[in-house]
Protein backbone atom coordinates (compact mmCIF):
# COMPACT_ATOMS: atom_id res chain seq x y z
CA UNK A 1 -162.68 88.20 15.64
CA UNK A 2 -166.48 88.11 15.02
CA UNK A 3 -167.20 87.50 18.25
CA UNK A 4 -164.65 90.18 19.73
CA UNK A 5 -166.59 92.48 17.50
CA UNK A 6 -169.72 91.68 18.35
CA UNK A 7 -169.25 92.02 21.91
CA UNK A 8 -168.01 94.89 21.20
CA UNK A 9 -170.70 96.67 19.35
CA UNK A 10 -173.20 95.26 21.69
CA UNK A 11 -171.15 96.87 24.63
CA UNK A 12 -170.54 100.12 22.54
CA UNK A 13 -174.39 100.19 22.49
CA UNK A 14 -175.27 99.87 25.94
CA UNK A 15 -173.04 102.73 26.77
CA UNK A 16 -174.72 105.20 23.82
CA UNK A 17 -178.70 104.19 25.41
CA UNK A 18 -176.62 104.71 28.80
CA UNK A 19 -175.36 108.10 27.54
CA UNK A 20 -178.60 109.00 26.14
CA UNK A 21 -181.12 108.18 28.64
CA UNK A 22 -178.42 110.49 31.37
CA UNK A 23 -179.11 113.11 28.80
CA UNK A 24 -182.81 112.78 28.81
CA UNK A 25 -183.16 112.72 32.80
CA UNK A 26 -180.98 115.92 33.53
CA UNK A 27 -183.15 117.63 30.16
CA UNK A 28 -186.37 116.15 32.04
CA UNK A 29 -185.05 117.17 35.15
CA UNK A 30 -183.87 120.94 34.56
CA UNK A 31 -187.12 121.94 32.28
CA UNK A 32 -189.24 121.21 35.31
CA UNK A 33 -188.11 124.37 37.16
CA UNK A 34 -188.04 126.63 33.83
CA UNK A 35 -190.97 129.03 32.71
CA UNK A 36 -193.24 128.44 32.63
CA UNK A 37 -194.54 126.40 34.94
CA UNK A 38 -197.60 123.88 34.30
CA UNK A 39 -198.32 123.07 38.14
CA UNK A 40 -201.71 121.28 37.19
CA UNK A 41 -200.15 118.73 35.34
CA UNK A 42 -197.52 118.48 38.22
CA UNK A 43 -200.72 117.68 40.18
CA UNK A 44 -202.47 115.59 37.95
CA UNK A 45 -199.29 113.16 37.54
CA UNK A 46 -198.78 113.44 41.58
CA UNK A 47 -202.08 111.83 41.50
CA UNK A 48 -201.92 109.66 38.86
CA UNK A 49 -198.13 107.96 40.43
CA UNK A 50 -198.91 108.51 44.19
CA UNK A 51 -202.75 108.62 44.77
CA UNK A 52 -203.81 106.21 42.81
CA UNK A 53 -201.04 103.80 44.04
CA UNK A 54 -202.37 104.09 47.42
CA UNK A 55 -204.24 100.88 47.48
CA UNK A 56 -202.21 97.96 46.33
CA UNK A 57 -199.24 99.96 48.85
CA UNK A 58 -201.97 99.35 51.32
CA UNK A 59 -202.67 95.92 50.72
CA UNK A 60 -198.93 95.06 49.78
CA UNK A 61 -197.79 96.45 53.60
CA UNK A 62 -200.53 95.32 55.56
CA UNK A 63 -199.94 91.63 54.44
CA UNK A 64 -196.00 91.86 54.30
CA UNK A 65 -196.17 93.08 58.09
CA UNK A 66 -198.42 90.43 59.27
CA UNK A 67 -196.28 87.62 57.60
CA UNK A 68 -193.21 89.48 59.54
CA UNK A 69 -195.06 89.68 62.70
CA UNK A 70 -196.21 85.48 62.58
CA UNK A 71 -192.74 84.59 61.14
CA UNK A 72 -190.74 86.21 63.27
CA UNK A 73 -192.58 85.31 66.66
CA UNK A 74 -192.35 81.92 65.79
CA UNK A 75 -188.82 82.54 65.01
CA UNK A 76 -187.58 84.77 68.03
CA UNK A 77 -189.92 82.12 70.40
CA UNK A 78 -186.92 79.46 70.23
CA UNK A 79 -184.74 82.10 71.82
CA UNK A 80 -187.02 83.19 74.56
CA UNK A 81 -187.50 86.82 72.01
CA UNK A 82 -190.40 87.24 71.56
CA UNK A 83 -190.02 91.01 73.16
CA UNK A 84 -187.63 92.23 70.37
CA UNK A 85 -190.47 91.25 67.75
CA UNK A 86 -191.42 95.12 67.20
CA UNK A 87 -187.64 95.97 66.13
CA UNK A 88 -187.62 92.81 64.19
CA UNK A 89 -190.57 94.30 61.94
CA UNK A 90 -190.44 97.76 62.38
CA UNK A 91 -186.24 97.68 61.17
CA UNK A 92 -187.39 94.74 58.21
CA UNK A 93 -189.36 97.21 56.50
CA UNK A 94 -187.72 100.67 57.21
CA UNK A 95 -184.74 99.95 56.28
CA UNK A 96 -185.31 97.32 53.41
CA UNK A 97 -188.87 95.90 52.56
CA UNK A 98 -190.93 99.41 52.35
CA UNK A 99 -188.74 101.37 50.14
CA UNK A 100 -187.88 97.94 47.57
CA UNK A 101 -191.63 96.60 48.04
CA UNK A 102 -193.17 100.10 47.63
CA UNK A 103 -190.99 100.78 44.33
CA UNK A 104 -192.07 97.65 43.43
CA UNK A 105 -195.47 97.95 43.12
CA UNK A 106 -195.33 101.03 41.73
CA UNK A 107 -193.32 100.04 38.94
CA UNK A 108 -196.29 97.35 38.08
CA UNK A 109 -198.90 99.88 38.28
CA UNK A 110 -197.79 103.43 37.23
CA UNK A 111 -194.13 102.48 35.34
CA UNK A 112 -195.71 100.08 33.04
CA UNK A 113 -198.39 103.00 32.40
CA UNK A 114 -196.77 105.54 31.69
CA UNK A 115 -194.26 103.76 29.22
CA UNK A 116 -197.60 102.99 27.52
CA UNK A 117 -198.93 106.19 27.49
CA UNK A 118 -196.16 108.11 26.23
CA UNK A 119 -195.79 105.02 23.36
CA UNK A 120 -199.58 105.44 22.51
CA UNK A 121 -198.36 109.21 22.05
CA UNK A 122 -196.02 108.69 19.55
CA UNK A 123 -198.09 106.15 17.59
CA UNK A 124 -201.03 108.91 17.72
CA UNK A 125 -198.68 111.49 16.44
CA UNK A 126 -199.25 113.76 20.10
CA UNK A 127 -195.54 114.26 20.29
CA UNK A 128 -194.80 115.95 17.22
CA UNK A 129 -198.43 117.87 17.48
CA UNK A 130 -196.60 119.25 20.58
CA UNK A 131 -193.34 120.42 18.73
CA UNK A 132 -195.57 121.90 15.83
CA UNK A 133 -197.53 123.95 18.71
CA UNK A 134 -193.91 124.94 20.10
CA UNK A 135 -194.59 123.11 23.10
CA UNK A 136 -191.53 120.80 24.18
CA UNK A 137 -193.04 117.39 24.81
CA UNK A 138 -190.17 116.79 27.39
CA UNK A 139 -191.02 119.69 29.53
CA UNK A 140 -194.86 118.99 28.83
CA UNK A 141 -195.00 115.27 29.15
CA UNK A 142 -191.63 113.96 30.59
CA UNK A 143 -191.25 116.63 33.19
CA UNK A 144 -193.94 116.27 35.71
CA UNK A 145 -193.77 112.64 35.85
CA UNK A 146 -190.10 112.85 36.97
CA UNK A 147 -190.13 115.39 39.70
CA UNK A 148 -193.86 113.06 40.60
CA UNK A 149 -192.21 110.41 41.28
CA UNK A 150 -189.23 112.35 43.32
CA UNK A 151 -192.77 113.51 45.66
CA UNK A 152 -194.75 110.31 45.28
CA UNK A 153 -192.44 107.61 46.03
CA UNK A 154 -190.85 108.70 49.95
CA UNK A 155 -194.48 109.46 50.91
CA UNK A 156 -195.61 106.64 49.89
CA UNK A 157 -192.85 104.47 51.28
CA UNK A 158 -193.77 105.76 54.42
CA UNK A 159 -197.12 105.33 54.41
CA UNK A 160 -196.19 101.34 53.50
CA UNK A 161 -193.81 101.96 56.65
CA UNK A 162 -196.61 102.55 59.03
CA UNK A 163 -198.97 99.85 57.35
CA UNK A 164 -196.56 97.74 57.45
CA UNK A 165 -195.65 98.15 61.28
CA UNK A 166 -199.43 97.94 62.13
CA UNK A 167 -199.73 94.48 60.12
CA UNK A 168 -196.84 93.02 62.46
CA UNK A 169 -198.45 94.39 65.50
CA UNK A 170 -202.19 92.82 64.83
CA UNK A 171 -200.69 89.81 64.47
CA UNK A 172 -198.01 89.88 67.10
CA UNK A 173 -199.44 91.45 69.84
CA UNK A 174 -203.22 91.00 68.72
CA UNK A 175 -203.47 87.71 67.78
CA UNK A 176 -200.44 85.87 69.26
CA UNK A 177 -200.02 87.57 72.62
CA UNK A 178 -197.01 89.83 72.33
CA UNK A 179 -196.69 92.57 75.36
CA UNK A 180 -198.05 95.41 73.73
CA UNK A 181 -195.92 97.62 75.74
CA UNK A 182 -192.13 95.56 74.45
CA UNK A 183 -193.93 95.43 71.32
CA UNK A 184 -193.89 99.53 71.03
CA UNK A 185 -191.51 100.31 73.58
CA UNK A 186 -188.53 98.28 72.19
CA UNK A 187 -189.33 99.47 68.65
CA UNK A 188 -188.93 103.09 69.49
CA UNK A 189 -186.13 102.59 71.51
CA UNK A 190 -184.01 100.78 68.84
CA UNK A 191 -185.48 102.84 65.67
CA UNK A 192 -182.44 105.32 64.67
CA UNK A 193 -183.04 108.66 62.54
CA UNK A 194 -180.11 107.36 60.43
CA UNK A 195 -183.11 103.72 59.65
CA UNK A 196 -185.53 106.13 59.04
CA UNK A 197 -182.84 108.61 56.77
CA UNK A 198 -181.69 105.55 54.63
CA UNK A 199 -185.17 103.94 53.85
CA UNK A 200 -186.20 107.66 52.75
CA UNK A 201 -183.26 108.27 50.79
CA UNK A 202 -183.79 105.02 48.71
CA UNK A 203 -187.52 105.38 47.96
CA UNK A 204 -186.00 108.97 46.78
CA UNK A 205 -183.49 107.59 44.25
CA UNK A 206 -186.21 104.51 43.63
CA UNK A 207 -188.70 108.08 42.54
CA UNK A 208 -186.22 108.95 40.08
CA UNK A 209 -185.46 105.69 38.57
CA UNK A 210 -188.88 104.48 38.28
CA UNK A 211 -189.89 107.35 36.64
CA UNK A 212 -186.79 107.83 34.24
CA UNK A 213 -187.07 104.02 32.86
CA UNK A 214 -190.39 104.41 31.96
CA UNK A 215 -190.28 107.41 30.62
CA UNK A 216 -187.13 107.16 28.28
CA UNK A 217 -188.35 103.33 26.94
CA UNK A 218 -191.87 104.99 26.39
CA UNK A 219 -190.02 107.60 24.32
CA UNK A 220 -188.01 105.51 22.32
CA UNK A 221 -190.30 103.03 21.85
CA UNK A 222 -190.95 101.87 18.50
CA UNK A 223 -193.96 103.83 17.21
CA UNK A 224 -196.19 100.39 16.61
CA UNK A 225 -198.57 98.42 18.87
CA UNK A 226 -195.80 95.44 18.78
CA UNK A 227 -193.20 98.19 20.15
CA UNK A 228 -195.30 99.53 22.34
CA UNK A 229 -196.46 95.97 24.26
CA UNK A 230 -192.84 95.09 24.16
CA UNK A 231 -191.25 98.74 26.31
CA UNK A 232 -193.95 98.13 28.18
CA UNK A 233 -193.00 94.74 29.40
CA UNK A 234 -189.16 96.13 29.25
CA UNK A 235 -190.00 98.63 31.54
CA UNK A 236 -191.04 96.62 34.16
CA UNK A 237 -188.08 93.90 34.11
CA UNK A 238 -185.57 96.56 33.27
CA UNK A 239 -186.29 98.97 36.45
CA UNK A 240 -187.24 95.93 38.68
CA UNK A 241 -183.88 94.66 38.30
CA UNK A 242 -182.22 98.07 38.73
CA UNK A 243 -184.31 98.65 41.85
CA UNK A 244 -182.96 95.18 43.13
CA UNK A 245 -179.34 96.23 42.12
CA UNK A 246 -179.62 100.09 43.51
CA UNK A 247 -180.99 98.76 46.66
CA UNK A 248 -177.87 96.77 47.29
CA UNK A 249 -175.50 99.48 46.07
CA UNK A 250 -177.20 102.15 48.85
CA UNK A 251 -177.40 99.51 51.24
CA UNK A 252 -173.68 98.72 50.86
CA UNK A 253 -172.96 102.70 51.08
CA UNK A 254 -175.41 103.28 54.17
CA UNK A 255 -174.39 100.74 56.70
């Protein structure tokens, strides 16, 4: 019965922080649009989750295409396929590798952050300065970041998209030889708006999630330096499994 019980507690709690952190996105959510409106820090956070993620997305695509583009020639070249290897890299990253690689990376570099950030504000005593000031830290602080990463995370998804492509056709048509005109010409041909629709839709729901994690842990985080190190290293498990686990749900919904 112990066990039963504890199972059962440790379920019942999953569902409340489930419950609550629902709560806090739609509250997050629905301040953003309501009066009034602090578009500079809108900007600043744009910059801060989508700007300044612009180089390791860089890097990250670049090097993921060209390890597509010398895999998969060696690959297709048993089969006489070496044509198709633009559709091989181009539908790789559209539809899977930019949007989960992308989120990635920007869960390592901005999620971690701003779960830090909004812990160092509560150990600092900012959020309740806020409330005493009658300024709602959610709509000051929680806000921007959310409808950020909404903006940040498709852009930059295809940005790694095009990155990406270019890595696999360096090395593929470049380096090892490819037909530069199968290379492109096959690629367009067998890209559908409906590859280019999903990969966009889950960097979208990747924006939100990223974004919501971080903030919520950061905001419940224990006010301490101990609880603070430890959301922060919760953040970035917690939504890089639920990226992993999202991607497969929209995946399963889209084809």
């Amino acid at each position: 019965m112990q066990i039963a019980a504890s199972i059962g507690r440790s379920t019942l709690n999953r569902f409340q922080i489930l419950g609550r952190s629902t709560i806090f996105l739609f509250v997050a959510f629905f301040q953003a649009f309501l009066p009034p409106l602090r578009f500079s820090r809108f900007v600043k956070e744009v910059e801060f989750i989508g700007s300044k993620s612009f180089l390791i997305v860089f890097i990250t695509a670049l090097f993921t295409g060209m390890v597509l583009g010398i895999q998969g020639y060696y690959s297709l070249r048993q089969f006489g396929a070496e044509a198709v290897l633009g559709v091989m890299v181009a539908l790789s990253i559209i539809r899977e590798l930019g949007p989960v690689l992308c989120a990635l990376m920007v869960t390592g570099r901005a999620g971690s952050a701003i779960t830090a950030q909004i812990g160092i504000m509560k150990i600092t005593d900012q959020l309740p300065a806020l409330e005493m000031m009658a300024i709602d830290p959610i709509k000051y602080v929680i806000s921007p970041k959310i409808i950020a990463g909404i903006i940040s995370l498709p852009l930059l998804t295809a940005f790694f998209d095009l990155v990406g492509i270019a890595g696999g056709y360096l090395v593929g048509v470049k380096l090892l030889g490819v037909n530069e005109g199968a290379y492109i010409g096959k690629m367009v041909t067998a890209i559908t708006f409906e590859d280019i629709y999903g990969g966009i839709l889950k960097s979208f729901c990747f924006g939100i999630l990223i974004t919501w994690i971080s903030a919520f842990i950061g905001f419940t985080a224990e006010p301490t330096t101990e609880g603070v190190s430890s959301a922060t290293t919760n953040t970035v498990v917690v939504t890089s499994l639920s990226i992993l686990v999202l991607d497969y749900i929209l995946t399963s919904l889209l084809l």
